[in-house]
Each structure stands twice: as structure tokens, then as C-alpha cells.
N, C-alpha and C. Protein backbone atom coordinates (compact mmCIF):
# COMPACT_ATOMS: atom_id res chain seq x y z
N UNK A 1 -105.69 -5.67 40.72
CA UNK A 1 -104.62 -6.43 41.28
C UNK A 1 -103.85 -5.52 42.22
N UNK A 2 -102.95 -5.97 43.33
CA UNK A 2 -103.29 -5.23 44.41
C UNK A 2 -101.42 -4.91 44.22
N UNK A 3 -101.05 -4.13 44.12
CA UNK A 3 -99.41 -3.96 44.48
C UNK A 3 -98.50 -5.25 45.27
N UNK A 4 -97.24 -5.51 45.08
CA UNK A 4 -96.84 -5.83 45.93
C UNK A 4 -95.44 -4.76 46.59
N UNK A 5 -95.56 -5.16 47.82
CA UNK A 5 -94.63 -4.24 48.30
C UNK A 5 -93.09 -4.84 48.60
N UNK A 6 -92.15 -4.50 48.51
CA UNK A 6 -91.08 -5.26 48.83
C UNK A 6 -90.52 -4.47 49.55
N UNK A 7 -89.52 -5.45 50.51
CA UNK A 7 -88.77 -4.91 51.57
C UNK A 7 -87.38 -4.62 50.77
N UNK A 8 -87.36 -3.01 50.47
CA UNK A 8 -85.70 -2.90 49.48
C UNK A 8 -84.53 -3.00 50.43
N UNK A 9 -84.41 -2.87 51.95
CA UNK A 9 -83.42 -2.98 52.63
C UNK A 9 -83.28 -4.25 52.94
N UNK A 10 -84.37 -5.51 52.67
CA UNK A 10 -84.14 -6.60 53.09
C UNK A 10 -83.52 -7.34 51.70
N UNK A 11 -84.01 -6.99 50.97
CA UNK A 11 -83.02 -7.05 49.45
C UNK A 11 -81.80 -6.45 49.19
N UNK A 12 -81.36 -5.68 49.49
CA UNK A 12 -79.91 -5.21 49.63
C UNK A 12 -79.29 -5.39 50.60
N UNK A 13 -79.50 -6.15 51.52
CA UNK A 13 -78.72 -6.73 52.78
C UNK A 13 -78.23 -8.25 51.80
N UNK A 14 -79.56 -8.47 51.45
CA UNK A 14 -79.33 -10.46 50.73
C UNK A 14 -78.13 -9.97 49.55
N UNK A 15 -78.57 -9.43 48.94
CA UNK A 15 -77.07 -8.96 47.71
C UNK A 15 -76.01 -8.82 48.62
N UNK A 16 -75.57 -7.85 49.33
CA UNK A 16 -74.54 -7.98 49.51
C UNK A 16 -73.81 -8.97 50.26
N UNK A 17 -74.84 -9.94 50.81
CA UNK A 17 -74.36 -11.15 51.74
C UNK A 17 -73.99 -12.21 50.55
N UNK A 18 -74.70 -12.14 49.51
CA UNK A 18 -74.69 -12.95 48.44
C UNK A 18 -72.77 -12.42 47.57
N UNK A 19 -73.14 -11.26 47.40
CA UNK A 19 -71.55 -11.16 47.14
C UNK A 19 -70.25 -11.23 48.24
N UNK A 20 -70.47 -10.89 49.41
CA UNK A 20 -69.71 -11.24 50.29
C UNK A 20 -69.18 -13.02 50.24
N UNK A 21 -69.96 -13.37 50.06
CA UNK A 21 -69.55 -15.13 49.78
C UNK A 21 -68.74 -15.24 48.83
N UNK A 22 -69.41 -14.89 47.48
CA UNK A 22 -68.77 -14.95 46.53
C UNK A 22 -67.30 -14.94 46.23
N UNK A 23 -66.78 -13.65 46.80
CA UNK A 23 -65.72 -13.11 47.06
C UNK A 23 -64.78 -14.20 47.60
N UNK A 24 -65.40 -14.31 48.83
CA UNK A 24 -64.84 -14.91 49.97
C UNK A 24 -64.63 -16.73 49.63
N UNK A 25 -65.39 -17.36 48.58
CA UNK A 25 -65.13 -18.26 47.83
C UNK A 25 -63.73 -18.12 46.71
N UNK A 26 -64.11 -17.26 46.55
CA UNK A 26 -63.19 -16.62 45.50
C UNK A 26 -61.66 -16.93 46.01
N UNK A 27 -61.58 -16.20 47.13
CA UNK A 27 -60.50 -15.90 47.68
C UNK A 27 -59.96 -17.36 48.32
N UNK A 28 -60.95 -18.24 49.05
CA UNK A 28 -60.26 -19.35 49.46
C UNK A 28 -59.92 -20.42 48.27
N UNK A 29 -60.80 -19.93 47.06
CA UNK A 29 -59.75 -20.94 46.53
C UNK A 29 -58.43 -20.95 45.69
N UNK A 30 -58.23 -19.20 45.60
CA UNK A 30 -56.61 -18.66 44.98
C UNK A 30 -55.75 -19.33 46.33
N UNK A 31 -56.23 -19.33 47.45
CA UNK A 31 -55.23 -19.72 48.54
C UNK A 31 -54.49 -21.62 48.29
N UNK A 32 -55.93 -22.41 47.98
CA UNK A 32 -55.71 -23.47 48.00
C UNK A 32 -55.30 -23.59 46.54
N UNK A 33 -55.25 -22.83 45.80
CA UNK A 33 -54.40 -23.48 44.50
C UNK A 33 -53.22 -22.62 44.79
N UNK A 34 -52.62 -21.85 45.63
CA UNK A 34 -51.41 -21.42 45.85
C UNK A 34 -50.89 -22.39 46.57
N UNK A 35 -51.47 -22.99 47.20
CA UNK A 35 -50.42 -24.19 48.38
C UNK A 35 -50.56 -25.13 47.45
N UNK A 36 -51.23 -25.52 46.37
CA UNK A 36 -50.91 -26.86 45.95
C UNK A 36 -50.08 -26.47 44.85
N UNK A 37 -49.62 -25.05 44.28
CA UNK A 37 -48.65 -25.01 44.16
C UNK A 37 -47.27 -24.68 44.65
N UNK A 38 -47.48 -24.18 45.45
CA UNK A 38 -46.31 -24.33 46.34
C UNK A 38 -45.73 -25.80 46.94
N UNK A 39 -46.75 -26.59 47.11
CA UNK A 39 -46.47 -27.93 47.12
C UNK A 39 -45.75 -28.84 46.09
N UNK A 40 -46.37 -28.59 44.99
CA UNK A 40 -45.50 -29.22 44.03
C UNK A 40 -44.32 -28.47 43.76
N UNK A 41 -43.79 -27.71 43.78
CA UNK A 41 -42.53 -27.15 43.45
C UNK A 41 -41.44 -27.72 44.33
N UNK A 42 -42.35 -27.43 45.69
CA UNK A 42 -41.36 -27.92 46.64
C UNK A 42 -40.57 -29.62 46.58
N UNK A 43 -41.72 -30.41 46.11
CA UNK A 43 -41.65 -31.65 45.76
C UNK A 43 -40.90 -32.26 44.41
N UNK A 44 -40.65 -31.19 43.44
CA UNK A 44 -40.26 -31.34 42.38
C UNK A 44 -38.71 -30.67 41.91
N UNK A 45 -38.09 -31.05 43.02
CA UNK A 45 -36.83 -30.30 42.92
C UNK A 45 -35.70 -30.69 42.08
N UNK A 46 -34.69 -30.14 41.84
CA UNK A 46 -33.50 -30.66 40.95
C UNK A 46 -32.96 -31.79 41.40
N UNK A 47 -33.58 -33.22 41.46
CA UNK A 47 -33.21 -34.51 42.05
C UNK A 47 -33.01 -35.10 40.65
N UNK A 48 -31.59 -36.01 40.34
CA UNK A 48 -31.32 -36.99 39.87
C UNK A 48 -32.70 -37.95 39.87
N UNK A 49 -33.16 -38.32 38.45
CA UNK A 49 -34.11 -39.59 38.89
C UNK A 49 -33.01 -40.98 39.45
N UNK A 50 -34.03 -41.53 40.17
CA UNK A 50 -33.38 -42.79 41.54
C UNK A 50 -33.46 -44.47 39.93
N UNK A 51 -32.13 -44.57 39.79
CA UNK A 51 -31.74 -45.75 39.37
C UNK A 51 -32.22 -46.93 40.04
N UNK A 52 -32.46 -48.01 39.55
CA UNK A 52 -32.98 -49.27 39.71
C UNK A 52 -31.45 -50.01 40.47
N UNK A 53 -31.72 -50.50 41.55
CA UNK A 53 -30.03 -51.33 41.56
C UNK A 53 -30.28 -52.83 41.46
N UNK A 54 -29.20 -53.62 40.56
CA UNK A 54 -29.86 -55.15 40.81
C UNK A 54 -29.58 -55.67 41.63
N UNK A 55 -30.47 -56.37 42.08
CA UNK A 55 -30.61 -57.42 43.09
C UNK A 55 -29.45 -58.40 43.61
N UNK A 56 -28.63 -58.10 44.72
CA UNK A 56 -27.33 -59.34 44.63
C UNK A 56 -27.64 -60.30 44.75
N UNK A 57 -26.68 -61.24 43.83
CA UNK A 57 -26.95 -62.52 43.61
C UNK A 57 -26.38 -63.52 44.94
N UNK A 58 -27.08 -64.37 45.13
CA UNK A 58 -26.91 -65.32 45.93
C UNK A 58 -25.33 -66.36 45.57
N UNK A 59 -24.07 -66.51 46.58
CA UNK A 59 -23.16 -66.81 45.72
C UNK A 59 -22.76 -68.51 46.57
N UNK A 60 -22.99 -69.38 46.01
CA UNK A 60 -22.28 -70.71 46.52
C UNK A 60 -21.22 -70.97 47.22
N UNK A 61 -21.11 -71.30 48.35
CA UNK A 61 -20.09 -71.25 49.08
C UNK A 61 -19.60 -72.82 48.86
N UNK A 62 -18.51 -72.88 48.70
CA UNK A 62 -17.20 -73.99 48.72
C UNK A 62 -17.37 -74.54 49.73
N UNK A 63 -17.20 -75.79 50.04
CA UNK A 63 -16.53 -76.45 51.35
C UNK A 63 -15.44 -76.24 51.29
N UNK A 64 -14.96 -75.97 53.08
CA UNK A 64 -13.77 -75.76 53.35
C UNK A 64 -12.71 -76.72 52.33
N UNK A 65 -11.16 -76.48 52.21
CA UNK A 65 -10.26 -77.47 52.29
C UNK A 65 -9.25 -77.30 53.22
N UNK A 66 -8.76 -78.61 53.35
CA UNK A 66 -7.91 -79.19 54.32
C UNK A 66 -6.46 -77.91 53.55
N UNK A 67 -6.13 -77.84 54.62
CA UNK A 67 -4.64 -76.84 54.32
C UNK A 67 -3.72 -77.39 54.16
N UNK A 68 -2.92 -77.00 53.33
CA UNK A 68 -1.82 -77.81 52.28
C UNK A 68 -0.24 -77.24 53.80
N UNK A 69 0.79 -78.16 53.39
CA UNK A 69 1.65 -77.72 54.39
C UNK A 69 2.23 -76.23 52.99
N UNK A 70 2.53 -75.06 54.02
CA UNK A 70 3.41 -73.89 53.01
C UNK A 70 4.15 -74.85 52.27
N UNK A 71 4.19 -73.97 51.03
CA UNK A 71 5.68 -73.90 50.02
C UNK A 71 6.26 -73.20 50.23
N UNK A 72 7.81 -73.04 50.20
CA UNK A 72 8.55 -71.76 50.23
C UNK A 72 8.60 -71.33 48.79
N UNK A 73 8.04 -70.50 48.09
CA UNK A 73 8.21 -69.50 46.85
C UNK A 73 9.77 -69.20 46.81
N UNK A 74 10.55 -69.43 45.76
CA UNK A 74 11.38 -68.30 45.24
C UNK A 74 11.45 -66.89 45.58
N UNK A 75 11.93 -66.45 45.66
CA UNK A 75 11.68 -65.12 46.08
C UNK A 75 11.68 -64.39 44.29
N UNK A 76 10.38 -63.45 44.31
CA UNK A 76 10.57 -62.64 43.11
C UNK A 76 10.93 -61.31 43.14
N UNK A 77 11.77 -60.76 41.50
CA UNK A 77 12.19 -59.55 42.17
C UNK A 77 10.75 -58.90 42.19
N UNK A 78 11.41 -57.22 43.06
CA UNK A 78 9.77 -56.80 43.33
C UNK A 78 9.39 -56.07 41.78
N UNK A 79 8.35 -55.82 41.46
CA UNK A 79 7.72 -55.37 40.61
C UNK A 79 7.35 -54.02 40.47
N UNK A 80 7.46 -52.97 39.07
CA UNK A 80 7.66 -51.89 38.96
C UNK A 80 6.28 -51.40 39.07
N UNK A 81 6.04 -50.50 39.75
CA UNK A 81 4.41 -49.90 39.80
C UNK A 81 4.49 -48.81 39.21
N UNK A 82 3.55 -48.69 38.76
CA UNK A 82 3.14 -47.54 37.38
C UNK A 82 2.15 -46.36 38.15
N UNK A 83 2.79 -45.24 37.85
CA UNK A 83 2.12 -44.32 38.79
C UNK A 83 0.49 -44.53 38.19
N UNK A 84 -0.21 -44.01 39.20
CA UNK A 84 -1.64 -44.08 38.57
C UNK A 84 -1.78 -42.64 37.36
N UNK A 85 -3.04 -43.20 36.58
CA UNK A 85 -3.23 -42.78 35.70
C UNK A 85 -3.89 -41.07 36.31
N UNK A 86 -3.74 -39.96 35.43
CA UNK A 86 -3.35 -38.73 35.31
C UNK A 86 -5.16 -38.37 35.13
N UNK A 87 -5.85 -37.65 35.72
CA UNK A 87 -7.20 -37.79 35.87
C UNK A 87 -7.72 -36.94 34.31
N UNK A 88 -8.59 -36.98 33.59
CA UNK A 88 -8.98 -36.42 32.45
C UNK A 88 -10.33 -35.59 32.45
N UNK A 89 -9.80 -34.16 31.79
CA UNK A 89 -10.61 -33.13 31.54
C UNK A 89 -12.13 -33.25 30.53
N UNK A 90 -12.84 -32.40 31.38
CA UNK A 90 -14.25 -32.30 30.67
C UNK A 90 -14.56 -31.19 30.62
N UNK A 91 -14.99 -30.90 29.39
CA UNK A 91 -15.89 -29.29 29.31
C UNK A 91 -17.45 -29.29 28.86
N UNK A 92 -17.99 -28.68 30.36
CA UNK A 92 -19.30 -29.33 29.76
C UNK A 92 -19.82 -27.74 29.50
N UNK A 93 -20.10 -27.86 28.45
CA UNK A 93 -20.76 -27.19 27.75
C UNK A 93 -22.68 -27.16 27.41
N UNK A 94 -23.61 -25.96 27.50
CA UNK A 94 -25.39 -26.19 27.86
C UNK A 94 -25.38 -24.95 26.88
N UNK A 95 -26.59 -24.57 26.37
CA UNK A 95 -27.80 -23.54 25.52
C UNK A 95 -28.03 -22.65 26.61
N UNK A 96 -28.10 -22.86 27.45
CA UNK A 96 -28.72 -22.34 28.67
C UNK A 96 -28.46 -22.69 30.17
N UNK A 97 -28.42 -21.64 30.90
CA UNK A 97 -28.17 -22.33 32.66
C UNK A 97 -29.10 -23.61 32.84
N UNK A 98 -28.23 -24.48 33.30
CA UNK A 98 -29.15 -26.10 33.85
C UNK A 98 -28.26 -26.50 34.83
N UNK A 99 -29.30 -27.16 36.01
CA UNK A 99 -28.80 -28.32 37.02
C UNK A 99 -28.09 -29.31 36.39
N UNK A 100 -26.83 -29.96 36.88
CA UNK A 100 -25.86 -30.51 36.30
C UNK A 100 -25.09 -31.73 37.61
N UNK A 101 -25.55 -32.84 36.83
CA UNK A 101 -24.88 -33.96 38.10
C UNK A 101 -24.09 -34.92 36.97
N UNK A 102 -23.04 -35.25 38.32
CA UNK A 102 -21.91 -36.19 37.92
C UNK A 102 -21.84 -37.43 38.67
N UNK A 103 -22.15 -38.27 38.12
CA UNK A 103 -22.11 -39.71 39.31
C UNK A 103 -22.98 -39.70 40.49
N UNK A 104 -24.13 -39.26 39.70
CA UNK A 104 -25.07 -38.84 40.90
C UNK A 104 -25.20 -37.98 41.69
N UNK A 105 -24.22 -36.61 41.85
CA UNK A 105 -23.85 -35.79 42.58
C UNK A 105 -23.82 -34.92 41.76
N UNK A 106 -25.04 -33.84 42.67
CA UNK A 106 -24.79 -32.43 41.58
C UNK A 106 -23.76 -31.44 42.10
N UNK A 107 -23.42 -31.16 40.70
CA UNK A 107 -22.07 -30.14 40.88
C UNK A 107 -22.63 -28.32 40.33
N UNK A 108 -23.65 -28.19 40.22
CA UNK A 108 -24.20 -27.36 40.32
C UNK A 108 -24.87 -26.81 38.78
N UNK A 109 -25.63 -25.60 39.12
CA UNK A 109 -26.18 -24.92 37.85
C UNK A 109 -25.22 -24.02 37.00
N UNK A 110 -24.94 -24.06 36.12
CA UNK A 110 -24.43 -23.03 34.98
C UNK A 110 -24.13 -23.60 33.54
N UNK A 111 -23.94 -22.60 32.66
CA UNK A 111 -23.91 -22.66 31.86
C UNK A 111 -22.57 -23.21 30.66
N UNK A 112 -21.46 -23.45 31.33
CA UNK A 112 -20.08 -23.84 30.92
C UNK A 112 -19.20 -24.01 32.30
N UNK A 113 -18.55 -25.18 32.30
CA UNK A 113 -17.96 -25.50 33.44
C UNK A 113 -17.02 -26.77 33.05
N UNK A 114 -15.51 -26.54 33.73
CA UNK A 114 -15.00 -27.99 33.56
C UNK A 114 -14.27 -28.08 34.86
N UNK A 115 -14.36 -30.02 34.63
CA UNK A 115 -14.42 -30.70 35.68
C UNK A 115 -13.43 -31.78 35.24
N UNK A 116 -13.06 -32.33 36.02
CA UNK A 116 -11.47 -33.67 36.32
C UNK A 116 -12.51 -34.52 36.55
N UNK A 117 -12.16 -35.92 35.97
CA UNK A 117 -12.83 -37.38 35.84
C UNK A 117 -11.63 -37.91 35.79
N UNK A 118 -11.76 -38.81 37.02
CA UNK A 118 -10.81 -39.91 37.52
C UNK A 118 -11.35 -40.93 36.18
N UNK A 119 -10.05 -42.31 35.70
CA UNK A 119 -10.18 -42.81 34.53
C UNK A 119 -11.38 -44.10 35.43
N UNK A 120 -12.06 -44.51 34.47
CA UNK A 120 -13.01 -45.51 34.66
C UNK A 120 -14.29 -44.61 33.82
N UNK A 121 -15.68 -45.22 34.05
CA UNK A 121 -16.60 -44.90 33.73
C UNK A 121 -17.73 -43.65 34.70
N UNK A 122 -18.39 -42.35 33.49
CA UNK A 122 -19.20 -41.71 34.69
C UNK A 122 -20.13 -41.06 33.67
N UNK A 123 -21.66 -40.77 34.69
CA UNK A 123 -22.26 -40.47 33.51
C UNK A 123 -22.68 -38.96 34.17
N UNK A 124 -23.00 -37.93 33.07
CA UNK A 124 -23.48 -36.31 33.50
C UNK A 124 -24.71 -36.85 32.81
N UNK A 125 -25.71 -36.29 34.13
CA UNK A 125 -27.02 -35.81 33.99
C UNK A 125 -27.11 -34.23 33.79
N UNK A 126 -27.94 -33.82 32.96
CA UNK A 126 -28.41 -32.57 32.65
C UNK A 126 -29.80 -32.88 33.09
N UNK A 127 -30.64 -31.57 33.67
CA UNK A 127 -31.96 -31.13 34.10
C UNK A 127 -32.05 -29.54 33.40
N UNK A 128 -33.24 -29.08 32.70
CA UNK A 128 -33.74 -27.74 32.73
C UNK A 128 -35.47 -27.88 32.39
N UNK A 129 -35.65 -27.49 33.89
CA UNK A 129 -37.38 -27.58 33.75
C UNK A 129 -37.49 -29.22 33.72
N UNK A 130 -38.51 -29.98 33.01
CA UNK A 130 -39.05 -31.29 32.47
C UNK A 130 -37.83 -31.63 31.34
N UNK A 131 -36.97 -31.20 30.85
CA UNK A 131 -35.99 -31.71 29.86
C UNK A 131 -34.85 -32.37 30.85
N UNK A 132 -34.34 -33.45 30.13
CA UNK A 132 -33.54 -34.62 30.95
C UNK A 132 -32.42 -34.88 29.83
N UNK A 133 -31.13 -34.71 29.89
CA UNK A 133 -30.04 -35.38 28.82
C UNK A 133 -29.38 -36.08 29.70
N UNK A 134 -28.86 -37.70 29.73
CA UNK A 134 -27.72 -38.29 30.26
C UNK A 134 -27.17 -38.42 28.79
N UNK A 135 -25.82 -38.22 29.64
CA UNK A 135 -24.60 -39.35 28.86
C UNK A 135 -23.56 -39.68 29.51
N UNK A 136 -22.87 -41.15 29.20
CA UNK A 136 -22.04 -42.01 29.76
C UNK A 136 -21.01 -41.97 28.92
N UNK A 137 -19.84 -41.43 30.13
CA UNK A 137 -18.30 -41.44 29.24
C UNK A 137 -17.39 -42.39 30.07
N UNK A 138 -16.72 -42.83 29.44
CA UNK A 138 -15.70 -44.21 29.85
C UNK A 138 -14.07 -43.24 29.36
N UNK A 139 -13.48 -42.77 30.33
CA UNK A 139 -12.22 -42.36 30.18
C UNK A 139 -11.17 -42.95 30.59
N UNK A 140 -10.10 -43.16 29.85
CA UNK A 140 -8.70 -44.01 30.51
C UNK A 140 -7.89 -42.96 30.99
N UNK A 141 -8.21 -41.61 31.15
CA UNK A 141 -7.46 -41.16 32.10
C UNK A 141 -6.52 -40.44 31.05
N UNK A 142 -5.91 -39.13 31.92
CA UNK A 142 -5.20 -37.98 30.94
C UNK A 142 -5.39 -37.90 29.06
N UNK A 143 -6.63 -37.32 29.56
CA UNK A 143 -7.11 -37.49 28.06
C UNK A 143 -8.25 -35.70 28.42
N UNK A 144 -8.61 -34.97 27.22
CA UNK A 144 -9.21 -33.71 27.07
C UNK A 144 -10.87 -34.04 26.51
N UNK A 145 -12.04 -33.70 27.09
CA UNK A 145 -13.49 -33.90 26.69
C UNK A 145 -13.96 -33.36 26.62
N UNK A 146 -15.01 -32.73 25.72
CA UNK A 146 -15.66 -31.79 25.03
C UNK A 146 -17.04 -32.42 25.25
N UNK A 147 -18.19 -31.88 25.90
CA UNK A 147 -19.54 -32.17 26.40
C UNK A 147 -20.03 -31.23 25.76
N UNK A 148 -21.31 -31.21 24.72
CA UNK A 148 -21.93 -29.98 24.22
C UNK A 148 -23.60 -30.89 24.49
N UNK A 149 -24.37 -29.94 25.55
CA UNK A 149 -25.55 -30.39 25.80
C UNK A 149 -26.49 -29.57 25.06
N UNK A 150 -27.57 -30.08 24.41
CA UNK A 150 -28.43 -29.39 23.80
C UNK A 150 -29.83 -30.15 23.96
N UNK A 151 -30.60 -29.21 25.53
CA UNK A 151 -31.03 -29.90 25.70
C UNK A 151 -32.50 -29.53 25.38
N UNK A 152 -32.86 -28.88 24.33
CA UNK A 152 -34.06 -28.64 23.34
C UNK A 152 -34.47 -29.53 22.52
N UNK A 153 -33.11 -30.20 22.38
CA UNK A 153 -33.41 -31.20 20.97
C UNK A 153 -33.24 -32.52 22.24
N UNK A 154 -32.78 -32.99 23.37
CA UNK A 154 -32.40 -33.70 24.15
C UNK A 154 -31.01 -34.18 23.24
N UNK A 155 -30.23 -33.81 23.00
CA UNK A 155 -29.26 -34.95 22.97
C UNK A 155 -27.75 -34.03 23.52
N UNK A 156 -27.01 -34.66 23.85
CA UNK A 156 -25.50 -34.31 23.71
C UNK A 156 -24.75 -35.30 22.97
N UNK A 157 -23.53 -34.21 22.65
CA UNK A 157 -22.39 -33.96 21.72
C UNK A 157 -20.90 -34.38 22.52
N UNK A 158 -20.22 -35.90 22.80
CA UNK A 158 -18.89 -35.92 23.36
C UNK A 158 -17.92 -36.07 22.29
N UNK A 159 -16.72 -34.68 22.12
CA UNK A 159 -15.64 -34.98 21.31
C UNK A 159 -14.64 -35.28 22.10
N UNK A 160 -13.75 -35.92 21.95
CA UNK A 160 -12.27 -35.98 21.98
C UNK A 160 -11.55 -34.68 21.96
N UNK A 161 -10.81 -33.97 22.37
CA UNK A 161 -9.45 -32.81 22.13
C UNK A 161 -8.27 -33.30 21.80
């Protein structure tokens, strides 16, 4: 049986063309899983999730009426106005630094912070990472609030002062 002869420089040219690819596979695809993460981050930012709003209702309109001739009113005395109500304190209290919104508006990241709430209704969103806490406080105004977010377990804590 007769030898065979092989070409060893034509075999070590193919290897290293063969690893040159390799590599070079290698490398384009750390690139494309770096932009698709860089993509999602960018996309996944400290945004309030977007509330549903309902739909306004369609409202029946009156036929005109015919206009009555004026009455002259009595004259009344004028009436005492009550200063407006005195805006009420919140201490919001987190485990950890988190993105932090108020009425839809973030008021920023940290870890303890208080804030004035005009009286009516408002709700604080908490964000850290994929963890989400709302809660809705209804204040009548010059009144002291204690917010303790704990948002491992998801829930918060509103006391009274």
C-alpha cells in the first residue's frame, strides 16, 4: 500500500482559517447580544406604568328654555370664606434607594424623603428593579403621614402622626 502524502502547509493554513472564523463568530455575536442589551435597558426605564383612562361619556343635551324675565334677589350678607386647607406632610420612608412617583410625577430616587400633599386624593408609586408598590392616600389637609415601603415583601405601611 502506497503512502499518502499530505500537504502540511495546506493543512495549517485550513486550521487557522477555520479558527479565524470561529473567533470572529464568536466575537459578532458578544456584539449583538450587547446591543440587545443595551436596547432593553434603554427601553425599560423608571416609567410609571400608563393607567387606563375611561372613556367620556356621551352627555344629553337639554333643549334650550325660553328666559324667564330677572328677579331682583334680596341682597345677602356676603359670606365668610374659610382660608384653604393647610397642605399635609408625608414621610416616605424605602429598605433601599428606589424610583419614587407622586401623581404620576417622579420626584426622584432615595431612600427617605418628605413631601407636602395638597388635601384631596394621591397615590406614590414605588419602582426597584421589576418590584412595583402603589398606594393611595386621601388627605384632608394639615394632617402628619408616615409611608413605610417594603418593597421585598411588596407592600406598604401608611400611619397617621
Amino acid at each position: 500500500m502506497a503512502k499518502r502524502r499530505y500537504d502540511t502547509d495546506f493543512l495549517v493554513g485550513r486550521m487557522k482559517k477555520e479558527r479565524r472564523s470561529g473567533i470572529m463568530m464568536t466575537l459578532g455575536g458578544i456584539v449583538v447580544l450587547g446591543a440587545l442589551i443595551g436596547a432593553y435597558t434603554l427601553t425599560s426605564g423608571d416609567e410609571p406604568p400608563a393607567k387606563a383612562k375611561p372613556a367620556a361619556k356621551a352627555k344629553k343635551e337639554a333643549p334650550p328654555k325660553a328666559e324667564a324675565p330677572p328677579v331682583e334677589k334680596p341682597a345677602e350678607p356676603p359670606k365668610e370664606e374659610k382660608p384653604p386647607p393647610k397642605p399635609s406632610s408625608l414621610d416616605i420612608k424605602l429598605n433601599k434607594k428606589a424610583a419614587v412617583w407622586l401623581d404620576g410625577e417622579m420626584i426622584g430616587k432615595f431612600k427617605k424623603q418628605s413631601v407636602e400633599l395638597t388635601p384631596g386624593e394621591h397615590t406614590v408609586y414605588v419602582k426597584v428593579g421589576k418590584k412595583k408598590v402603589e398606594q393611595v392616600i386621601n388627605t384632608p389637609g394639615d394632617e402628619s403621614y408616615s409611608l413605610v415601603f417594603d418593597v421585598k415583601k411588596k407592600k406598604a405601611q401608611l400611619k397617621k402622626k
